[in-house]
Protein backbone atom coordinates (compact mmCIF):
# COMPACT_ATOMS: atom_id res chain seq x y z
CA UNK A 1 22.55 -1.84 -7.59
CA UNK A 2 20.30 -2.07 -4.90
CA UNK A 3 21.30 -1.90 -0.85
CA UNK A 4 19.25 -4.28 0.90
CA UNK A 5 20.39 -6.00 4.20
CA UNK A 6 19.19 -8.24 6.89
CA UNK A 7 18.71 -6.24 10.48
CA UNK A 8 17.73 -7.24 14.20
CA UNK A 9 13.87 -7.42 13.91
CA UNK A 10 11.50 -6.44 17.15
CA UNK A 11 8.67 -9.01 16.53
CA UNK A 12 6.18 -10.45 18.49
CA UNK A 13 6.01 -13.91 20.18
CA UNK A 14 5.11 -16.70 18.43
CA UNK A 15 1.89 -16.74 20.81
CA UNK A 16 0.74 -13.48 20.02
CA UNK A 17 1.78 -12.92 16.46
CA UNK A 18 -1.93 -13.63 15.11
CA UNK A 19 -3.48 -10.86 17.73
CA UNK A 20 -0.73 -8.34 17.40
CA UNK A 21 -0.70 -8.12 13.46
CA UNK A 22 -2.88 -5.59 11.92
CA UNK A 23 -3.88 -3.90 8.13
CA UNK A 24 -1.89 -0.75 7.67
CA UNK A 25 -3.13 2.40 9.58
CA UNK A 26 -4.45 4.33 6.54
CA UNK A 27 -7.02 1.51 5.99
CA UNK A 28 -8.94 2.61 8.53
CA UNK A 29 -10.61 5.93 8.95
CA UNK A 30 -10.79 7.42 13.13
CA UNK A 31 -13.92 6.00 13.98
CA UNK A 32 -12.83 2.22 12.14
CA UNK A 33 -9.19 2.30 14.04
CA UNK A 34 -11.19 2.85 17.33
CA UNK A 35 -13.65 0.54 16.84
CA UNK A 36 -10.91 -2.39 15.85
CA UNK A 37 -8.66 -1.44 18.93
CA UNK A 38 -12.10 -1.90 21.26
CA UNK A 39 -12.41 -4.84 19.60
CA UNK A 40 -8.74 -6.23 20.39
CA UNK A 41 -6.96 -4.64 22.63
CA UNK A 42 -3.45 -6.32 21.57
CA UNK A 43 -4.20 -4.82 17.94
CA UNK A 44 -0.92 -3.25 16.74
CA UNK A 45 -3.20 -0.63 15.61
CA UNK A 46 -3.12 0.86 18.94
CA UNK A 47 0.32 1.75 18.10
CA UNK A 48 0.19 2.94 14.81
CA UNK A 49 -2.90 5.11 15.73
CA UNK A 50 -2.23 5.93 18.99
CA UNK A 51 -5.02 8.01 19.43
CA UNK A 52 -7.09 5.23 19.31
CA UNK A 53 -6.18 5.36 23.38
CA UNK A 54 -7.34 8.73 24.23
CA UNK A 55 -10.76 10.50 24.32
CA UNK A 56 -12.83 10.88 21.09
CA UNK A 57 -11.92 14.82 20.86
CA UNK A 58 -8.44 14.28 21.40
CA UNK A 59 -6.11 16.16 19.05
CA UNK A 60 -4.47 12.70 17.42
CA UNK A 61 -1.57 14.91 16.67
CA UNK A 62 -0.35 16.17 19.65
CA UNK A 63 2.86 15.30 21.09
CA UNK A 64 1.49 13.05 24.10
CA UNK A 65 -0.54 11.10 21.50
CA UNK A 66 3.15 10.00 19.91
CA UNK A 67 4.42 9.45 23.31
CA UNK A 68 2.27 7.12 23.94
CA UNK A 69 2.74 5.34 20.84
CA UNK A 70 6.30 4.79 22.07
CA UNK A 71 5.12 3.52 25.59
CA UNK A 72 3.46 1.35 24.27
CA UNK A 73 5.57 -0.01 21.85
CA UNK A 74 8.58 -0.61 24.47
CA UNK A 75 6.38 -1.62 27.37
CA UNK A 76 5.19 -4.39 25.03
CA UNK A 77 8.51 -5.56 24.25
CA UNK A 78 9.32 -5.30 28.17
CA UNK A 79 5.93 -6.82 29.08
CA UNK A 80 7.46 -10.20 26.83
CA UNK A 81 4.27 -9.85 23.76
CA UNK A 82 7.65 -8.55 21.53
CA UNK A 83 10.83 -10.30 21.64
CA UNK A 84 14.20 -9.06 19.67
CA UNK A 85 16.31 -11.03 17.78
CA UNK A 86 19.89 -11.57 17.96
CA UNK A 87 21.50 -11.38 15.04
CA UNK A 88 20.30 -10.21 11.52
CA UNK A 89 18.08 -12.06 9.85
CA UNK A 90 16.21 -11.87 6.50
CA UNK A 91 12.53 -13.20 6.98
CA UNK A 92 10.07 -14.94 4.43
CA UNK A 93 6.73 -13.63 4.43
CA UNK A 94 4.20 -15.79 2.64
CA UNK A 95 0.85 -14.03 2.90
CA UNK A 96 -2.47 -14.84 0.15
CA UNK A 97 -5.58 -17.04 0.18
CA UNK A 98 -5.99 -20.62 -1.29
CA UNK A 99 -6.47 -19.02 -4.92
CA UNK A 100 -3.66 -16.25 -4.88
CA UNK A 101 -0.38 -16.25 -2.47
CA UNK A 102 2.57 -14.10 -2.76
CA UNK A 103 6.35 -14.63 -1.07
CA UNK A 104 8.56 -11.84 -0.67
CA UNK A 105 12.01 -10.78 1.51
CA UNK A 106 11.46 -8.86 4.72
CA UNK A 107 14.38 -6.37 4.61
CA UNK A 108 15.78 -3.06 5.19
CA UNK A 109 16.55 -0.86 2.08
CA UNK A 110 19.11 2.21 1.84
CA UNK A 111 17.31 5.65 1.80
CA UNK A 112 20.36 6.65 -0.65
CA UNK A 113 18.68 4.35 -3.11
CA UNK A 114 15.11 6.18 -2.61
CA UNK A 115 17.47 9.46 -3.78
CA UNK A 116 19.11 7.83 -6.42
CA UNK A 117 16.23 6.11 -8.53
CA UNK A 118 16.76 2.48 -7.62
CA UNK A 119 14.17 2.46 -5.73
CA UNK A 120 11.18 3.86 -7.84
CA UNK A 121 8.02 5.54 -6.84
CA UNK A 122 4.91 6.28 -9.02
CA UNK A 123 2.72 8.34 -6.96
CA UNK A 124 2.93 11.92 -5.21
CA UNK A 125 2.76 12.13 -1.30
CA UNK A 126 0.89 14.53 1.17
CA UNK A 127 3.11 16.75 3.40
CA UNK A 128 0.76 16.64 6.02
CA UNK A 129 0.57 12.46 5.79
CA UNK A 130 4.23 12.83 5.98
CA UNK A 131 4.43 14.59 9.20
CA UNK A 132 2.34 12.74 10.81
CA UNK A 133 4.80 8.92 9.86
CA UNK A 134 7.79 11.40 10.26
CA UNK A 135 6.86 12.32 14.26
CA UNK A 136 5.61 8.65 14.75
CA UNK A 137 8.93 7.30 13.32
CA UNK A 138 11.25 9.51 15.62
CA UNK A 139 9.24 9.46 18.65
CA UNK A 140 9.08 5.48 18.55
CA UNK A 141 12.61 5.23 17.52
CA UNK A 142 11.50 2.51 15.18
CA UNK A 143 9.84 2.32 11.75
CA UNK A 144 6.71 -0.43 12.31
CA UNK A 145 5.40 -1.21 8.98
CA UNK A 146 7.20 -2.44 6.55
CA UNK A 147 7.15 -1.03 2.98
CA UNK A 148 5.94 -2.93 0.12
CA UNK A 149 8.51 -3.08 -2.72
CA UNK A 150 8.30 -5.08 -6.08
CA UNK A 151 11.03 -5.89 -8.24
CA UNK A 152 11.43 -8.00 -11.38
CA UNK A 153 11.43 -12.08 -10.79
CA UNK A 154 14.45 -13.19 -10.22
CA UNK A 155 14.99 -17.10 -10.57
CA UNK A 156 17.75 -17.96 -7.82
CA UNK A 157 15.53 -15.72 -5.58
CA UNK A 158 12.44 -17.95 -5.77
CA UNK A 159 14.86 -20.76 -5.45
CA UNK A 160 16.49 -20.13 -2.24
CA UNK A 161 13.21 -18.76 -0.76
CA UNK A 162 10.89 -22.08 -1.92
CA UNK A 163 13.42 -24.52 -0.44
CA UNK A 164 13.52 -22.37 3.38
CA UNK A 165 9.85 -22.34 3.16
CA UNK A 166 10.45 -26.61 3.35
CA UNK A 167 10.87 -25.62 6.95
CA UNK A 168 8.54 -25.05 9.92
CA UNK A 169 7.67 -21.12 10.24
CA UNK A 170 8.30 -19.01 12.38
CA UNK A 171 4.43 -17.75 11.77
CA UNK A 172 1.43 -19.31 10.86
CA UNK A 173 -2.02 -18.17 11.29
CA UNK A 174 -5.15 -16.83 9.30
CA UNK A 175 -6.50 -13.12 9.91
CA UNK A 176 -10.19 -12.93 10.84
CA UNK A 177 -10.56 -11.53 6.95
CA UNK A 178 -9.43 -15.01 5.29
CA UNK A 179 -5.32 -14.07 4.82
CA UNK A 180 -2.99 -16.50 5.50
CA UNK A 181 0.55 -15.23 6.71
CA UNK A 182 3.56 -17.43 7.32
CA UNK A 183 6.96 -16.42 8.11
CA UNK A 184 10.34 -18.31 8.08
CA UNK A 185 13.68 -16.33 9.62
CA UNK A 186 16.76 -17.13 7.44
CA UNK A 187 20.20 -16.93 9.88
CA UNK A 188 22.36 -19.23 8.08
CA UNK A 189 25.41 -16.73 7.08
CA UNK A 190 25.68 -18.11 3.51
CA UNK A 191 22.24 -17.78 2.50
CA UNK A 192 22.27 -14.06 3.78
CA UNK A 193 25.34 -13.43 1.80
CA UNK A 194 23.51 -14.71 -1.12
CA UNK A 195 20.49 -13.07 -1.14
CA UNK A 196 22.09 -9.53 0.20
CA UNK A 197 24.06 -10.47 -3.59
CA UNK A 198 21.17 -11.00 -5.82
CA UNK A 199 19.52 -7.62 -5.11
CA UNK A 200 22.49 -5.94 -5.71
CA UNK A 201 22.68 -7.25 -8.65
CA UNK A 202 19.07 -5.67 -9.16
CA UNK A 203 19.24 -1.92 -10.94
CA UNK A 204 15.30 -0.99 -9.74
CA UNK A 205 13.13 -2.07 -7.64
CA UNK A 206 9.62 -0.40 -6.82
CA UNK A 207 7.27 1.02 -4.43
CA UNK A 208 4.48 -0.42 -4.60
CA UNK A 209 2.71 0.21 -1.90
CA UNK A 210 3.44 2.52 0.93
CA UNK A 211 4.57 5.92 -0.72
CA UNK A 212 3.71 8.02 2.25
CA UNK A 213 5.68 5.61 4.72
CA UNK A 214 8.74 5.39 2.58
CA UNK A 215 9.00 8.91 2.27
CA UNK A 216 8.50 9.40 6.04
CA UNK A 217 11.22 6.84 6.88
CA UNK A 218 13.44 8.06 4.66
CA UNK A 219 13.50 12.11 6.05
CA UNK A 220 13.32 10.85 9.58
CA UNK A 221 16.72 8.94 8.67
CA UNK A 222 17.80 12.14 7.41
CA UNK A 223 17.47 14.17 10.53
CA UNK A 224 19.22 11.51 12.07
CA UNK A 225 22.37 12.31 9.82
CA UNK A 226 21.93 15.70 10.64
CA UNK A 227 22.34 14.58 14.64
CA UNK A 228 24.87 12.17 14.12
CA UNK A 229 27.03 14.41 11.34
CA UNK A 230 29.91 11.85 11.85
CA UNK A 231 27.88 8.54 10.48
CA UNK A 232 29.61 5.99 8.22
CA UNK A 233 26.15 4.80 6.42
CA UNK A 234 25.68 1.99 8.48
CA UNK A 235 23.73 2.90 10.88
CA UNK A 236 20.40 1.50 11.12
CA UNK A 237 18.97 4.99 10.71
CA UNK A 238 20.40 4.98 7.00
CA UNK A 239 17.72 2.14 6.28
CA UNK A 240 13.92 1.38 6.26
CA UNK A 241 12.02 -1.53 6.91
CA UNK A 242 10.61 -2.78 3.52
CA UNK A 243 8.77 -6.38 2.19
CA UNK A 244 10.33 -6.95 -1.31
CA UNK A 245 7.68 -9.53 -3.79
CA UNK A 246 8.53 -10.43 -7.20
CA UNK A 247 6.60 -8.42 -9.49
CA UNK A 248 5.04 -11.36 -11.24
CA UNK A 249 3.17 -12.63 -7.89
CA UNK A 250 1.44 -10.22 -7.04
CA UNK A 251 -1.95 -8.73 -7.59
CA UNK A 252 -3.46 -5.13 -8.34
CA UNK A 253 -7.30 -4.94 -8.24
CA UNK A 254 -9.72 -2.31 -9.36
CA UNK A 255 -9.62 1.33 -7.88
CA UNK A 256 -13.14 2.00 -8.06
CA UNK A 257 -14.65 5.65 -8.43
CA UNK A 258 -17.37 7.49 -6.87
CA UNK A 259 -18.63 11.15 -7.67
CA UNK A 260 -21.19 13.31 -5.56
CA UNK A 261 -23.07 14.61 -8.34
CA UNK A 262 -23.16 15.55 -12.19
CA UNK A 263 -21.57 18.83 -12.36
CA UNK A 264 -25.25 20.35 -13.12
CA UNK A 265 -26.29 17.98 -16.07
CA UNK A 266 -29.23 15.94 -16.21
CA UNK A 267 -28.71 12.33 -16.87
CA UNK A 268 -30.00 12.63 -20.05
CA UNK A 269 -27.32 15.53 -21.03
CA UNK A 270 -25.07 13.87 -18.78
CA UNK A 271 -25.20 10.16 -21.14
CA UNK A 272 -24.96 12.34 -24.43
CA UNK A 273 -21.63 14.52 -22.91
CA UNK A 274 -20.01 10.70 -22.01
CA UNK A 275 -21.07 9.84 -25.47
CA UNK A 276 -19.03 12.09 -27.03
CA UNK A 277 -15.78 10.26 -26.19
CA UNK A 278 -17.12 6.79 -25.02
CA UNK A 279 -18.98 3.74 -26.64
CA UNK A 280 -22.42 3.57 -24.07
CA UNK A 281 -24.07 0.30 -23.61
CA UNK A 282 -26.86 -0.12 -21.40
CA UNK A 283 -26.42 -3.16 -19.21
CA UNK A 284 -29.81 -2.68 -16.74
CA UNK A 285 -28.95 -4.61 -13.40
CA UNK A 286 -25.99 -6.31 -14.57
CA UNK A 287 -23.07 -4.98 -13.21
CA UNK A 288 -20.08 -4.34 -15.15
CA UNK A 289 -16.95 -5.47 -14.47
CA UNK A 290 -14.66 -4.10 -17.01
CA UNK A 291 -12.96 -6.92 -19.29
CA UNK A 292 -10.17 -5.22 -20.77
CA UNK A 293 -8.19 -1.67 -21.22
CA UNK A 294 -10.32 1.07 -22.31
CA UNK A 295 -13.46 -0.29 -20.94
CA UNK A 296 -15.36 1.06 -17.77
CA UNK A 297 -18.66 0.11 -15.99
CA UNK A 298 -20.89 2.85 -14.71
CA UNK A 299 -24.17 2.78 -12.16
CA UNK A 300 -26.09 5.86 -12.87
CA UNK A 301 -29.62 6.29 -11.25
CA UNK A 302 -29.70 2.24 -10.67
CA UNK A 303 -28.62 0.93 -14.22
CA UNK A 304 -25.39 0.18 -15.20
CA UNK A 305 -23.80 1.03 -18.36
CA UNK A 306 -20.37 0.09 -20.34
CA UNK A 307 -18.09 2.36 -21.79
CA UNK A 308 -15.55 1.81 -24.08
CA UNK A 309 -12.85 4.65 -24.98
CA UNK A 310 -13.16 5.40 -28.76
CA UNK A 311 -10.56 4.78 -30.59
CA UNK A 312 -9.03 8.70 -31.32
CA UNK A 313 -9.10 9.00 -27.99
CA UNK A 314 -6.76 5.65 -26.69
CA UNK A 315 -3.04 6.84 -26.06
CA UNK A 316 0.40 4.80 -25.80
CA UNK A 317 1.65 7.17 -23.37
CA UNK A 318 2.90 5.62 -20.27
CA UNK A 319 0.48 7.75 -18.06
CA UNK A 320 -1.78 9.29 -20.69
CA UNK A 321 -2.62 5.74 -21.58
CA UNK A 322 -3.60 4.17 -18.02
CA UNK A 323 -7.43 3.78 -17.90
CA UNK A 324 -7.01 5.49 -14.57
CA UNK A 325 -6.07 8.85 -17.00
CA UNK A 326 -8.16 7.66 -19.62
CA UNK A 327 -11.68 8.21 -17.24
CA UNK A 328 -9.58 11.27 -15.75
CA UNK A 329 -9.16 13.03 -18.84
CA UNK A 330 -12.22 12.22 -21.33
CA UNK A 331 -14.82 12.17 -18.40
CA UNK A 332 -13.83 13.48 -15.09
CA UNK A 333 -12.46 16.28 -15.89
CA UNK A 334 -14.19 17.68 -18.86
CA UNK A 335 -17.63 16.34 -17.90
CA UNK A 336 -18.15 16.52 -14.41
CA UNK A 337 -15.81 19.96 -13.43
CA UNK A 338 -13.46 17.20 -11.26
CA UNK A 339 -9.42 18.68 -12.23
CA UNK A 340 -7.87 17.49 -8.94
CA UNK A 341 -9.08 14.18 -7.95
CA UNK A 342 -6.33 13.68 -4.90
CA UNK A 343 -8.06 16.75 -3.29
CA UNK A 344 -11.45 17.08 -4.52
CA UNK A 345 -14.69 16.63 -2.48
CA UNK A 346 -16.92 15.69 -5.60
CA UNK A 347 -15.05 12.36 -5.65
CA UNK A 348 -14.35 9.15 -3.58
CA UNK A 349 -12.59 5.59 -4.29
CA UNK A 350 -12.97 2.59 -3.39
CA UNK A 351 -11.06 -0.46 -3.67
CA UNK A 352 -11.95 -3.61 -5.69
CA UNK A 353 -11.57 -5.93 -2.37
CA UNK A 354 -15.05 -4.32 -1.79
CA UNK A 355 -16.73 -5.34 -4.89
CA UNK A 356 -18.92 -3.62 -7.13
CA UNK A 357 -22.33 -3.87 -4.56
CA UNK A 358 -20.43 -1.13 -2.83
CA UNK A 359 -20.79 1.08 -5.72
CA UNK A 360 -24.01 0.34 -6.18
CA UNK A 361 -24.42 0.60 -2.14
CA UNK A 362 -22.91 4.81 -2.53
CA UNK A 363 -25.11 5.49 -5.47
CA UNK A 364 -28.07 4.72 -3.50
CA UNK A 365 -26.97 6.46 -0.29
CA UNK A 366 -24.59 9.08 -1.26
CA UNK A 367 -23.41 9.71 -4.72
CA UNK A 368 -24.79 9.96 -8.45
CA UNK A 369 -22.44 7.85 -10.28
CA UNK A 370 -19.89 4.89 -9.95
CA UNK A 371 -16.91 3.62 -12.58
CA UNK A 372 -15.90 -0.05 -12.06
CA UNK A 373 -12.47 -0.01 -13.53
CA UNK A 374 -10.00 -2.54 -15.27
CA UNK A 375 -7.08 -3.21 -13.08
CA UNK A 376 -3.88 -1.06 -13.88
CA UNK A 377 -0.83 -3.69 -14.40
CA UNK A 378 2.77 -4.36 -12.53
CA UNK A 379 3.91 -3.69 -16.29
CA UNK A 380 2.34 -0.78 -16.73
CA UNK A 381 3.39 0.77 -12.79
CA UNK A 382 6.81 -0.43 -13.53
CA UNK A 383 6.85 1.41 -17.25
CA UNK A 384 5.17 5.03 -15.54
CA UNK A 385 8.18 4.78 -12.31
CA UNK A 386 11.05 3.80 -14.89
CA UNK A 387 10.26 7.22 -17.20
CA UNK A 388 10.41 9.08 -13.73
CA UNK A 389 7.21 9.48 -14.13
CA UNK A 390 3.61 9.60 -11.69
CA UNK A 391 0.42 8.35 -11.94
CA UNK A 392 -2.93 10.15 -11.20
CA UNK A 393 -4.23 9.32 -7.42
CA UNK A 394 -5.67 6.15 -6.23
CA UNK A 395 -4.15 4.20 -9.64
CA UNK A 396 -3.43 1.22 -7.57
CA UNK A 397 -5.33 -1.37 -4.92
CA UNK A 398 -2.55 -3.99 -3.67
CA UNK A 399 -4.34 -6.65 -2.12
CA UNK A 400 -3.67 -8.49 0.34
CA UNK A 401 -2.27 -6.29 2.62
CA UNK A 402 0.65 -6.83 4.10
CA UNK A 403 0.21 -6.42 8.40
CA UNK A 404 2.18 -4.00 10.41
CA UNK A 405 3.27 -5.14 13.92
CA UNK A 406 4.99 -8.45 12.95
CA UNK A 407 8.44 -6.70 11.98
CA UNK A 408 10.10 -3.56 13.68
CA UNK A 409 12.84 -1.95 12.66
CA UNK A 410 14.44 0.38 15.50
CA UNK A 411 16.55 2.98 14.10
């Protein structure tokens, strides 16, 4: 049974909704945050990397750094950019392009239910990523980008939501990179009730996106019980702002590899040690974009190739069997020397938005070989989180992103 309420959003005026909004903070590296908050100066980024308003050699963990993410954050809402609403509301957030959209709950969710399995997670976090969402999170008072949860379709959901979004939105603009985001705000009492009913009637629901934030949000609620020893459970510290899409609308691309080199092997002894396990096609100039399970492009010395997993070597494990683990196992690891790919040097990733010139792009500048990889499925995420289960890093490339700055939550 899953705990998921309306709340009192912070959110910006209608007027300035388009300018505020911005991708997540981990899209960006230091130098790209920068760059984008020079660029707009009402960016939301400016928040969630606050040191994006300090010197170049300032330490963007220091406590005057989170401070100021704070300052800002209030003096925005006093300046009249943010408003707050008045009562609880569930929100609509419609966000795609003309060929793919996706419509999904703004919410908050019960850390309990991050604790107790009903809310699912398939990937391992970094303590030090933690830290930093943990210190932005109490310093601002307020969790700022909302987590993106998935759970199974859900017929009367769809219902109530396509017949609100008959209405005018709240919302309504296009990002500079194509995305379309509209958002309704549902007050009416009844249709609360109902919807607050439907995901309780829900026994998972999963993260899809956002494992370091959810984890943050949910420990920074915890020292909050441990300063308020007397709370009932609801308090708004006892939740975390979270966007909740039907499984079945939304879209995983590629997670695209990169490696800095070939472990010592020639590419000669390099194609007969991938040969061993995988099917090799030479494709010249074409690139490959993999067609099905199993199958994997690679650019090596400006030709591309296609693999195919041999047979003995395909597995019906839940993780085992994700191509992900399949290019992990058979190739990564045993070829190229690469056992930890979440901390390793040797090896980068890149998501599918960019397309596979960008692999092509880091051969020629950087690196000695790419992988072009077949998407990993909702079915397949959903299957790894229900065993209790995690899958190898970088498995999954949600796109579009969902922006941060259009819902707070304050705790």
């Amino acid at each position: 049974m899953a705990n998921i309420k309306p709340f009192r959003a912070v959110r910006p005026r209608a007027v300035y909704a388009a300018t505020i909004a911005a991708l997540p903070y981990d899209v960006y590296n230091r130098e790209e945050a920068r760059k984008e908050v020079e660029k707009n100066p009402m960016s939301f980024l400016k928040i969630d990397r606050p040191e994006t308003q300090f010197p170049k050699e300032q330490d963007m963990y220091a406590p005057e750094v989170y401070q100021q993410a704070a300052k800002t954050l209030w003096g925005m809402l006093d300046q009249g950019n943010f408003c707050e609403e008045q009562k609880a509301c569930y929100y609509i957030y419609e966000i795609g392009t003309k060929e793919h959209k996706q419509t999904g709950v703004v919410a908050c969710a019960s850390i309990d239910d991050y604790f107790n399995q009903v809310i699912k997670r398939h990937e391992n976090t970094k303590p030090e990523k933690e830290a930093d969402r943990i210190r932005h999170v109490r310093v601002c008072q307020a969790q700022t980008g909302p987590i993106f949860l998935a759970h199974r379709p859900q017929p009367e959901l769809r219902r109530i939501l396509d017949i609100k979004k008959r209405s005018h939105p709240v919302y309504n603009f296009c990002s500079e990179d194509g995305i379309s985001h509209k958002v309704w705000a549902i007050e009416e009492q009844i249709t609360i009730d109902k919807i607050t009913s439907l995901f309780q009637n829900m026994d998972s629901i999963y993260i899809a996106d956002g494992h370091h934030r959810a984890a943050s949000a949910v420990k920074a609620g915890l020292e909050k019980r441990k300063e308020h020893p007397n709370y009932d459970g609801t308090e708004e510290f006892n939740y975390f702002l979270c966007a909740l899409f039907a499984s079945d609308e939304l879209r995983i691309m590629d997670y695209n590899r990169v490696v800095k080199d070939l472990n010592g092997y020639s590419k000669e002894e390099f194609l007969k040690k991938v040969g061993e396990r995988f099917l090799v096609e030479e494709k010249g100039t074409e690139p490959v974009q993999p067609e099905k399970k199993g199958v994997f492009g690679m650019y090596l010395d400006t030709t591309w190739y296609r693999l195919e997993i041999k047979e003995n070597y395909i597995s019906q494990d839940a993780v085992d069997g994700l191509d992900v683990s399949l290019l992990q196992n058979h190739l990564l690891a045993p070829v190229l020397g690469i056992e930890k790919p979440g901390s390793d040097p040797r090896i980068d990733f890149i998501g599918g938005v960019r397309g596979l010139a960008e692999l092509e792009k880091r051969v020629q500048k950087d690196c000695k070989a790419a992988f072009s990889m077949y998407p990993t499925s909702m079915e397949e995420l959903m299957k790894t989180a229900d065993e209790g289960r995690l899958m190898p890093p970088k498995s999954t490339w949600f796109e579009p992103k969902l922006r941060s700055g259009l819902f707070i939550h304050r705790i």
